[in-house]
N, C-alpha and C. Protein backbone atom coordinates (compact mmCIF):
# COMPACT_ATOMS: atom_id res chain seq x y z
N UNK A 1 12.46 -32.69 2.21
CA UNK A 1 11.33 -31.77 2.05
C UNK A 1 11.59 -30.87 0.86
N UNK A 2 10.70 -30.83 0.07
CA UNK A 2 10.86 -30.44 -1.39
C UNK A 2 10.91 -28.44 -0.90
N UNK A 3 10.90 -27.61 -1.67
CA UNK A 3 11.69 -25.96 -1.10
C UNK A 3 9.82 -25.71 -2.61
N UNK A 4 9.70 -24.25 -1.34
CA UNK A 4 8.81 -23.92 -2.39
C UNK A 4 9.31 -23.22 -3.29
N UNK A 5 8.60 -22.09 -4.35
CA UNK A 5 8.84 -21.49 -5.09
C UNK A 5 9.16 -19.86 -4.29
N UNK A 6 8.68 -19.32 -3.69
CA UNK A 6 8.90 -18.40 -3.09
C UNK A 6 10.40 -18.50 -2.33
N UNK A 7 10.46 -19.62 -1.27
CA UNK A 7 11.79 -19.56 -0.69
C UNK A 7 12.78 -19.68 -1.82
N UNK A 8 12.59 -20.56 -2.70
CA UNK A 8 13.74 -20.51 -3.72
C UNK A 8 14.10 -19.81 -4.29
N UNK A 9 12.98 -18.41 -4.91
CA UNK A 9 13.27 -17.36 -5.11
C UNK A 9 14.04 -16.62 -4.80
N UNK A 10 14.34 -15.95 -3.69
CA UNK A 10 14.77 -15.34 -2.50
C UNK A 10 16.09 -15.62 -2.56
N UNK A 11 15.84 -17.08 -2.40
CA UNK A 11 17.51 -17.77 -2.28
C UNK A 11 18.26 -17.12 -3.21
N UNK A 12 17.56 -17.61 -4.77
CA UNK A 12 17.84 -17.36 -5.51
C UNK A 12 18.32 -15.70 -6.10
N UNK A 13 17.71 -14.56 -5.46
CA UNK A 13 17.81 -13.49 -6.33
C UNK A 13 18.87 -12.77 -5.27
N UNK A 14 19.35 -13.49 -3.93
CA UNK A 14 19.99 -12.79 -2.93
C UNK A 14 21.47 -13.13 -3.42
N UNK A 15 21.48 -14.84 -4.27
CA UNK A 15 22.26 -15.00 -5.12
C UNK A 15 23.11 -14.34 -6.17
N UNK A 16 22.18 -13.83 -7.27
CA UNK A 16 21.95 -13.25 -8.57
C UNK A 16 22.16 -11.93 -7.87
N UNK A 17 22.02 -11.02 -6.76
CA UNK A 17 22.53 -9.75 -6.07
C UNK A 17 23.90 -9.95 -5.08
N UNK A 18 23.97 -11.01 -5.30
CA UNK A 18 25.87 -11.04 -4.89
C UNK A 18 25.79 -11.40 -3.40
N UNK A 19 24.73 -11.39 -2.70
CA UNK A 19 24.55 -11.37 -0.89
C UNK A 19 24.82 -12.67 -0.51
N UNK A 20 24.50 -13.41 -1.50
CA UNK A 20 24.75 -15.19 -0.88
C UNK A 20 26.04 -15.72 -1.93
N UNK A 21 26.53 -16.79 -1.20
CA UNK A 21 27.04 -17.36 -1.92
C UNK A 21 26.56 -18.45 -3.05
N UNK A 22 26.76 -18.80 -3.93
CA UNK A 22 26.13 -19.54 -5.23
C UNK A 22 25.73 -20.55 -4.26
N UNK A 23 27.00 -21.61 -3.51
CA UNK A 23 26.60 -22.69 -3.31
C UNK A 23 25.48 -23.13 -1.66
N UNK A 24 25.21 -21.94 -1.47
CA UNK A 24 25.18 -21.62 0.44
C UNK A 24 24.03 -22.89 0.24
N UNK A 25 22.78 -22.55 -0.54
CA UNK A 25 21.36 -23.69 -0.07
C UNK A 25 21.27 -24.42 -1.84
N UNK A 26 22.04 -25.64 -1.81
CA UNK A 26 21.78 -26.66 -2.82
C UNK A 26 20.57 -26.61 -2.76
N UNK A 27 19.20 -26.92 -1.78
CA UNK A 27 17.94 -27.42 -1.93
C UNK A 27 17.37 -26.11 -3.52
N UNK A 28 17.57 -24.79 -2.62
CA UNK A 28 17.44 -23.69 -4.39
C UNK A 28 17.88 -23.79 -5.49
N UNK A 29 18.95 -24.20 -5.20
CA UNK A 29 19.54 -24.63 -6.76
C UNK A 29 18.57 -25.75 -7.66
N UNK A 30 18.48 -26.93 -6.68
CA UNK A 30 17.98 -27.87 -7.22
C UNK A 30 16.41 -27.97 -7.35
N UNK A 31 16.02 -26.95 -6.87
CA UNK A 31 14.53 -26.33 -6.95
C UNK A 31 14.30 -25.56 -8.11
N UNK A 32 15.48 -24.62 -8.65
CA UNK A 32 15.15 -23.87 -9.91
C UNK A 32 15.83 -24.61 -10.99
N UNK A 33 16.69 -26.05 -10.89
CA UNK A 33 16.74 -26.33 -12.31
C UNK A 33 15.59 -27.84 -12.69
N UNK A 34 14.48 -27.85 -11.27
CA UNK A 34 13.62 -29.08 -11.95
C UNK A 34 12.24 -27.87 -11.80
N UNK A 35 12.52 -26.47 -12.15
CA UNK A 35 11.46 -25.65 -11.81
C UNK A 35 11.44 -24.93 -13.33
N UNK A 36 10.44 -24.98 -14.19
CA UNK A 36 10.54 -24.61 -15.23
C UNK A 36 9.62 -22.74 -14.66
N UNK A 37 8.65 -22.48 -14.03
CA UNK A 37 8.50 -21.00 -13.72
C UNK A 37 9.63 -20.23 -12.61
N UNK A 38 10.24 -20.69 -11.95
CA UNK A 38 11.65 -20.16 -11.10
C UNK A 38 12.39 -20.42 -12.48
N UNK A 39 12.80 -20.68 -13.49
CA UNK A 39 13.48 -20.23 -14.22
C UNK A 39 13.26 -19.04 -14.93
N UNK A 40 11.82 -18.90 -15.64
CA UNK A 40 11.57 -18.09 -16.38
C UNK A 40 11.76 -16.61 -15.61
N UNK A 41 10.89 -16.71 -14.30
CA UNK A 41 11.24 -15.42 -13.36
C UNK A 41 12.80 -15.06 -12.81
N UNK A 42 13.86 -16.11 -12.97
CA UNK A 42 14.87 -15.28 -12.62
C UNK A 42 15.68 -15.04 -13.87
N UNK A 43 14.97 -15.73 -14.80
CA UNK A 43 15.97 -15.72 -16.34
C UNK A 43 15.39 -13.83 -16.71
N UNK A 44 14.06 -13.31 -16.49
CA UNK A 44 13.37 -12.27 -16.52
C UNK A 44 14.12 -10.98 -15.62
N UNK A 45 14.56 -11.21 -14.48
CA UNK A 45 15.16 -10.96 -13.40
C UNK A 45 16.54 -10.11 -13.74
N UNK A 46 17.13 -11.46 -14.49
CA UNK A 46 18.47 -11.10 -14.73
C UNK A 46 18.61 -9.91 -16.17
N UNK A 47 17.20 -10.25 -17.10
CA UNK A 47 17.17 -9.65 -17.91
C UNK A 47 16.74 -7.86 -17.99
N UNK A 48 16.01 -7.72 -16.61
CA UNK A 48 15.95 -6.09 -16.29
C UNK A 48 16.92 -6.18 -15.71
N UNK A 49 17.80 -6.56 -15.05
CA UNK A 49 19.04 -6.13 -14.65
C UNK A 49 19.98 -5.91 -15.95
N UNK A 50 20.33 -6.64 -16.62
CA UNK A 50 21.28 -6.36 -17.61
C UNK A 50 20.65 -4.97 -18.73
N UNK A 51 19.60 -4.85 -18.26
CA UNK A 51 18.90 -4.13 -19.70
C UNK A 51 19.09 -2.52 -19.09
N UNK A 52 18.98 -2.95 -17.79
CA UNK A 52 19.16 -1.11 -16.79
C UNK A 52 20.50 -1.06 -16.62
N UNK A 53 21.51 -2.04 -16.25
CA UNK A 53 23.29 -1.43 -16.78
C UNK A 53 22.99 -0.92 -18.12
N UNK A 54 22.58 -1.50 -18.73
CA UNK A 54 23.28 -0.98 -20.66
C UNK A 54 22.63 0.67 -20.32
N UNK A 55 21.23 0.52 -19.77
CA UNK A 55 20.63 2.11 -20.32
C UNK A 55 21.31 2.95 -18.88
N UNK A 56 21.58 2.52 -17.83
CA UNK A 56 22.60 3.70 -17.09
C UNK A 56 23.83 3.78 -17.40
N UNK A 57 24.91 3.07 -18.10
CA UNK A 57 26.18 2.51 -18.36
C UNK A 57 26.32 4.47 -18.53
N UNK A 58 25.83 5.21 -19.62
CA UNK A 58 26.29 6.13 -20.76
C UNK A 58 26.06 7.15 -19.43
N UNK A 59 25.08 7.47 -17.92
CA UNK A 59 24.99 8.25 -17.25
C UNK A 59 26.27 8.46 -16.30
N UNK A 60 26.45 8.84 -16.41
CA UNK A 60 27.93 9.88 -15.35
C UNK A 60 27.03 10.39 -14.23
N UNK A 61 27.68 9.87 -12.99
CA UNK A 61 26.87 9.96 -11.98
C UNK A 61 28.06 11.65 -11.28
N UNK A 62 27.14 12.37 -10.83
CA UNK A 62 28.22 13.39 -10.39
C UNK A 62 28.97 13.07 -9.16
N UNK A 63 29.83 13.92 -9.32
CA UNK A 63 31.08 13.75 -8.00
C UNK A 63 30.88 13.65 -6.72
N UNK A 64 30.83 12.89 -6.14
CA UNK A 64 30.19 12.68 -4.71
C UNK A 64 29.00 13.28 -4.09
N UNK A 65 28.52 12.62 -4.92
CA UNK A 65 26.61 11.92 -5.38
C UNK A 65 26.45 11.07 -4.19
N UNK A 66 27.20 9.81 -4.43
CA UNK A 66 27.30 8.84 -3.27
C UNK A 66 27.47 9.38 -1.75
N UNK A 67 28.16 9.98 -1.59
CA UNK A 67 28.92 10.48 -0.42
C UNK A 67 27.67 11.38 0.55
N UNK A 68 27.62 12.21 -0.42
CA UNK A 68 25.63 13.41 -0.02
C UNK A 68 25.11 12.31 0.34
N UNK A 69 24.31 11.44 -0.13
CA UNK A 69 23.85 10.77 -0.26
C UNK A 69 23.63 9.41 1.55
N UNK A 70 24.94 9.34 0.99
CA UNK A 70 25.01 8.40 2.67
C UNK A 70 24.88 9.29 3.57
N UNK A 71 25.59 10.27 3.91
CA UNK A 71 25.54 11.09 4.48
C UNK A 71 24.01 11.90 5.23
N UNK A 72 23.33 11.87 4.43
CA UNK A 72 22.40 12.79 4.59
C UNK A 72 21.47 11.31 5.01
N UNK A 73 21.64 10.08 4.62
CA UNK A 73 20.95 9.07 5.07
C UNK A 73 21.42 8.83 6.72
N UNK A 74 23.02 9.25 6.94
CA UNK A 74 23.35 8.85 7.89
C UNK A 74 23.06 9.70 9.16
N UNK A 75 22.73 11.28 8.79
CA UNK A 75 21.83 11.92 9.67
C UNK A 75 20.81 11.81 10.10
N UNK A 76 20.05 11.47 9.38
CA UNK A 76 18.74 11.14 9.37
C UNK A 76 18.48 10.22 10.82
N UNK A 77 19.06 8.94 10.20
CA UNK A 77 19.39 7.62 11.23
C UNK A 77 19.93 8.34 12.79
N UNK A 78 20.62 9.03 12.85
CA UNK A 78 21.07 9.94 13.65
C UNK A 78 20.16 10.44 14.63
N UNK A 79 19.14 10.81 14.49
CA UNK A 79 18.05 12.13 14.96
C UNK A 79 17.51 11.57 15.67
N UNK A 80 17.14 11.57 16.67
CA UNK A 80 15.80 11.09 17.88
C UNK A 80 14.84 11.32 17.23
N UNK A 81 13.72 10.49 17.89
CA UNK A 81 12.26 10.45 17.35
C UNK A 81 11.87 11.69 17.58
N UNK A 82 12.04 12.59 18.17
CA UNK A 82 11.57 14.51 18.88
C UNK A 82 12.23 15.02 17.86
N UNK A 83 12.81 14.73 17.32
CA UNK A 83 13.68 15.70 16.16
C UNK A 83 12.97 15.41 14.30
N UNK A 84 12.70 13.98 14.59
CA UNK A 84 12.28 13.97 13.54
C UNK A 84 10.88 14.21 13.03
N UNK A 85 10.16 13.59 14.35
CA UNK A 85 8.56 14.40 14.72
C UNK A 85 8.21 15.93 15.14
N UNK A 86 9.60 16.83 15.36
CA UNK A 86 9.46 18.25 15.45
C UNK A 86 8.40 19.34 14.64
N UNK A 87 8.20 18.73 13.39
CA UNK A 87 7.80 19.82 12.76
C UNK A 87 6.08 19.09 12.82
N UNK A 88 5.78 18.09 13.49
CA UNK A 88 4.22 18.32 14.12
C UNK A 88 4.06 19.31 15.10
N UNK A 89 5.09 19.23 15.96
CA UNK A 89 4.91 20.18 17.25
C UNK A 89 4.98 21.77 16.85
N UNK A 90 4.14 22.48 17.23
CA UNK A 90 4.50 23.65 17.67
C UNK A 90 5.75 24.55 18.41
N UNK A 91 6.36 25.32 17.81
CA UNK A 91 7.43 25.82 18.73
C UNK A 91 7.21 26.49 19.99
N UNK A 92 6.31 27.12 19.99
CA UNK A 92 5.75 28.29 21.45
C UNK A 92 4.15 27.37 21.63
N UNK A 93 4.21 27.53 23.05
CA UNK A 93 3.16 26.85 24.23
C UNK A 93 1.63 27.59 23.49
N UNK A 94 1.66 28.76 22.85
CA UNK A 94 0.44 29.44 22.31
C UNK A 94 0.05 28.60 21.04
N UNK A 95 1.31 28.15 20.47
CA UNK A 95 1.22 27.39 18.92
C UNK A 95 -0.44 25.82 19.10
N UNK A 96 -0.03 25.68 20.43
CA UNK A 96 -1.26 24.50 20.44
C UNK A 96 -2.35 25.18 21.12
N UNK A 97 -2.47 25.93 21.66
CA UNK A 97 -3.73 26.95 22.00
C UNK A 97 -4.33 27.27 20.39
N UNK A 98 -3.73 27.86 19.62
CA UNK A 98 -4.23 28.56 17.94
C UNK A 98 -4.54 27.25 17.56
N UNK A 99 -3.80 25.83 17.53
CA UNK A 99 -3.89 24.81 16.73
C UNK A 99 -5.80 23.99 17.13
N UNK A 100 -5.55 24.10 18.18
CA UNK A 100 -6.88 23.66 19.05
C UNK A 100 -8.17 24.48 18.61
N UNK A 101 -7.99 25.65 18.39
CA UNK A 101 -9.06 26.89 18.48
C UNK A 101 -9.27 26.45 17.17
N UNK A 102 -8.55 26.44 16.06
CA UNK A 102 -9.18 26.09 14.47
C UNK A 102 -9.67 25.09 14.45
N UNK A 103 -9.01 23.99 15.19
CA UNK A 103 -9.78 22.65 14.98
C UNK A 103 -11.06 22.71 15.55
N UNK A 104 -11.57 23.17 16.57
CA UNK A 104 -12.81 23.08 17.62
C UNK A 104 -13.40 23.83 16.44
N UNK A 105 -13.07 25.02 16.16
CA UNK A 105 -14.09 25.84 15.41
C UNK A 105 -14.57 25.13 13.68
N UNK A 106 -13.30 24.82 13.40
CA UNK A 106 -13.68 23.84 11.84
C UNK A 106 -14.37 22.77 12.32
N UNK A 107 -14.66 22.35 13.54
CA UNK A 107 -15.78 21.07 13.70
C UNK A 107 -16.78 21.49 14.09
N UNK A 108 -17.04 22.75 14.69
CA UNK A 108 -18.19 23.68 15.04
C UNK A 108 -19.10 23.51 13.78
N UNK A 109 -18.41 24.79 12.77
CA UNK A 109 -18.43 25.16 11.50
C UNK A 109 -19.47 23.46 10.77
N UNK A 110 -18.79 22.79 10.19
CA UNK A 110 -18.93 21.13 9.52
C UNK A 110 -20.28 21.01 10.74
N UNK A 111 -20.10 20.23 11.56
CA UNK A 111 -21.44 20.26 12.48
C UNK A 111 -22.76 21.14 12.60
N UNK A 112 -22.50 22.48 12.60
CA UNK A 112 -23.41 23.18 12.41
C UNK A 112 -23.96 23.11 10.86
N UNK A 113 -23.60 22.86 10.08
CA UNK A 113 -23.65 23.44 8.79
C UNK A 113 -24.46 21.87 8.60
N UNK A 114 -23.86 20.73 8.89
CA UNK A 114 -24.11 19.38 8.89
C UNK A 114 -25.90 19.70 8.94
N UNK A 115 -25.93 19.81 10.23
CA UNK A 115 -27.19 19.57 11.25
C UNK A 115 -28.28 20.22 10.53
N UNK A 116 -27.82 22.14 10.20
CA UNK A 116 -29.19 22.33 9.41
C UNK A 116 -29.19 22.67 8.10
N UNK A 117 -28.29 21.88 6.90
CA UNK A 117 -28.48 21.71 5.65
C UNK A 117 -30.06 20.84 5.60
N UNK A 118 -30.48 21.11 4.77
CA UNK A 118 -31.87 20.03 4.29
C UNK A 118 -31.13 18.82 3.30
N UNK A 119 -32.34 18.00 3.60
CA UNK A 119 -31.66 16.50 3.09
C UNK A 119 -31.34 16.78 1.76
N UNK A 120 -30.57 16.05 1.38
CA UNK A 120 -30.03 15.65 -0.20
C UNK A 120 -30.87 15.30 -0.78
N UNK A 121 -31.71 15.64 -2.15
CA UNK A 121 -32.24 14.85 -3.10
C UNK A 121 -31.97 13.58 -2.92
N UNK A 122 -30.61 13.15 -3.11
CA UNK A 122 -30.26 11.41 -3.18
C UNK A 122 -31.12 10.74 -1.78
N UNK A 123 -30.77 11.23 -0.50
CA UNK A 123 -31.50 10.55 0.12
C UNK A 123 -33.10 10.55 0.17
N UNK A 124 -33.56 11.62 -0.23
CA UNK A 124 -35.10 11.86 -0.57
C UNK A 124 -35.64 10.83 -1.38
N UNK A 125 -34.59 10.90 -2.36
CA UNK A 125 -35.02 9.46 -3.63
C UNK A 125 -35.05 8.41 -2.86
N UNK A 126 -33.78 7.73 -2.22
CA UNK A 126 -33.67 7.01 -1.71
C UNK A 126 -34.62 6.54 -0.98
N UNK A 127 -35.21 7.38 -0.30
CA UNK A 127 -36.61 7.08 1.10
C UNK A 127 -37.60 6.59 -0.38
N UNK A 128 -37.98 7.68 -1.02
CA UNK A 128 -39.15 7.09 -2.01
C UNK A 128 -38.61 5.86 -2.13
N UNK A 129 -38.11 5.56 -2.93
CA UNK A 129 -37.74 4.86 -3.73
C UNK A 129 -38.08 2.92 -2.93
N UNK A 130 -37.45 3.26 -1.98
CA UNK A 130 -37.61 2.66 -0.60
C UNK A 130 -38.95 2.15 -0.17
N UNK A 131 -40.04 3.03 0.20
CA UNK A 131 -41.32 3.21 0.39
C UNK A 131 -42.60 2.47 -0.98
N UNK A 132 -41.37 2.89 -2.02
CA UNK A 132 -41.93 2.23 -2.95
C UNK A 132 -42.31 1.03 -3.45
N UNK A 133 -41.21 -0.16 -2.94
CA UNK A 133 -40.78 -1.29 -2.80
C UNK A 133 -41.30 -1.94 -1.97
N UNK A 134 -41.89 -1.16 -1.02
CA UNK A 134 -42.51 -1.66 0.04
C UNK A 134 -43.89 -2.10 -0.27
N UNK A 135 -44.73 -1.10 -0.64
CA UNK A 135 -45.93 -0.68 -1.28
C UNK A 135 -46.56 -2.16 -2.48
N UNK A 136 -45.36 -1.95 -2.93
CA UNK A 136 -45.72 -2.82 -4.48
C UNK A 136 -45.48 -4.37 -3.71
N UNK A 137 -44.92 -4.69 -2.43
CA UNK A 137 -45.07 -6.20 -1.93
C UNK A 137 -43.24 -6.56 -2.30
N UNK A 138 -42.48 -5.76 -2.60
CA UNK A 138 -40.73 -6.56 -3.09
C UNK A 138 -40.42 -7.31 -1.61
N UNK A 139 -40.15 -8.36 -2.02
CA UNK A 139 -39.64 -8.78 -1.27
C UNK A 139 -38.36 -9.15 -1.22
N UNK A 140 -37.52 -9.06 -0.04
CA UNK A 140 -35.84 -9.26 -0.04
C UNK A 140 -35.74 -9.99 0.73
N UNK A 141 -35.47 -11.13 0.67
CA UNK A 141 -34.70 -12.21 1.73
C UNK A 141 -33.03 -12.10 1.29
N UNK A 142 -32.61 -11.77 2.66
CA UNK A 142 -31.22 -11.64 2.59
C UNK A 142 -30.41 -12.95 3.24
N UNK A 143 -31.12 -13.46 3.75
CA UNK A 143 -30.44 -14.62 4.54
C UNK A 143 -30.42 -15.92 3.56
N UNK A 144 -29.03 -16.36 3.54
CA UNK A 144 -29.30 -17.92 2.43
C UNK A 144 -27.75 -17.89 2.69
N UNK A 145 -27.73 -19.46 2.89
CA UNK A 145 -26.34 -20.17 2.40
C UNK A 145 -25.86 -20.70 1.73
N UNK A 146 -27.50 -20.65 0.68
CA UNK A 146 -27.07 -21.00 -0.69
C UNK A 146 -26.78 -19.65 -2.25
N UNK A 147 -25.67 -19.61 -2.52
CA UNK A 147 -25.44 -19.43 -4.02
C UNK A 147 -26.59 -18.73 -4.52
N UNK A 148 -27.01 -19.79 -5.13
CA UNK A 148 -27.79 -20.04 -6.31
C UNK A 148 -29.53 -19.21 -5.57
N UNK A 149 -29.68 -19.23 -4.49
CA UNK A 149 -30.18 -18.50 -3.96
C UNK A 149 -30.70 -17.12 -3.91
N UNK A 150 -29.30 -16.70 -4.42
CA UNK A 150 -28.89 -14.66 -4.23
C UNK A 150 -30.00 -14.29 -5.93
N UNK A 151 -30.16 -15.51 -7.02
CA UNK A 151 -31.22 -14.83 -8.28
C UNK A 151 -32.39 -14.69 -7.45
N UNK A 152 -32.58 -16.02 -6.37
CA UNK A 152 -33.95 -15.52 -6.51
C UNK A 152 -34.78 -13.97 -5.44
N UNK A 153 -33.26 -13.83 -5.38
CA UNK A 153 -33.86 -11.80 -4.15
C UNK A 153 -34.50 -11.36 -5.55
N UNK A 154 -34.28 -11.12 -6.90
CA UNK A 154 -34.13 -10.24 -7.42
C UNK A 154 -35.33 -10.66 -8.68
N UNK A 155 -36.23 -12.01 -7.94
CA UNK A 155 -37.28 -12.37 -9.03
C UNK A 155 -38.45 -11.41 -8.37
């Protein structure tokens, strides 16, 4: 069974990142050297890799950079879902009483305001505009399973 281009990829770049061994799936190998686009994409591949060593090579990474780093990843991983979802919750039992009262009232507010604004120009046009089409005989057939069909809504 011939290997697509995608799996070979994969194979391939888990390769080219050190995770596999060169020889683990011959079928990739022999997929990217009778594969002239799996070449070009990992020949491309290898080439932002080598091009981002040269331009980080000259950066000096500071002194346990790494270390913060895991670390603060490794807390993280650490935390129960209540710890990490904490700062939705409210601290005091009143905090969702206040949280509730703005929300009810900002949908009050939007609703009321909704209900007796007067219509929009746009939809005013819209109705004419509408009414108009009607008047003059337009006709719209929307239903067709043909294509070639959809010019003639618009004769």
């Amino acid at each position: 069974m011939k290997m697509e281009c995608t799996e070979a990829l994969r194979e391939m770049y888990e390769v080219s990142d050190n995770r596999l061994a060169p020889q683990s799936r011959p079928e990739a190998q022999i997929h990217l050297e009778e594969c002239p686009n799996c070449q070009n994409l990992l020949r491309l591949d290898q080439l932002v890799k080598k091009t981002v060593r040269q331009k980080t090579a000259t950066e000096t990474v500071p002194v346990g950079l790494e270390t913060r780093i895991r670390q603060r990843i490794q807390d993280l991983e650490n935390l129960t879902w209540q710890k990490k979802l904490s700062w939705l919750l409210p601290g005091r039992p009143w905090g969702w009483v206040s949280t509730a009262t703005v929300m009810i009232v900002t949908l009050l507010v939007i609703g009321i305001w909704t209900l007796s604004s007067p219509e929009s120009g746009f939809v005013q046009w819209s109705f004419e505009e509408h009414a108009e089409y009607i008047r003059e005989g337009f006709k719209l057939e929307l239903v067709s399973s043909d294509p070639a069909g959809v010019d003639d809504w618009f004769k």
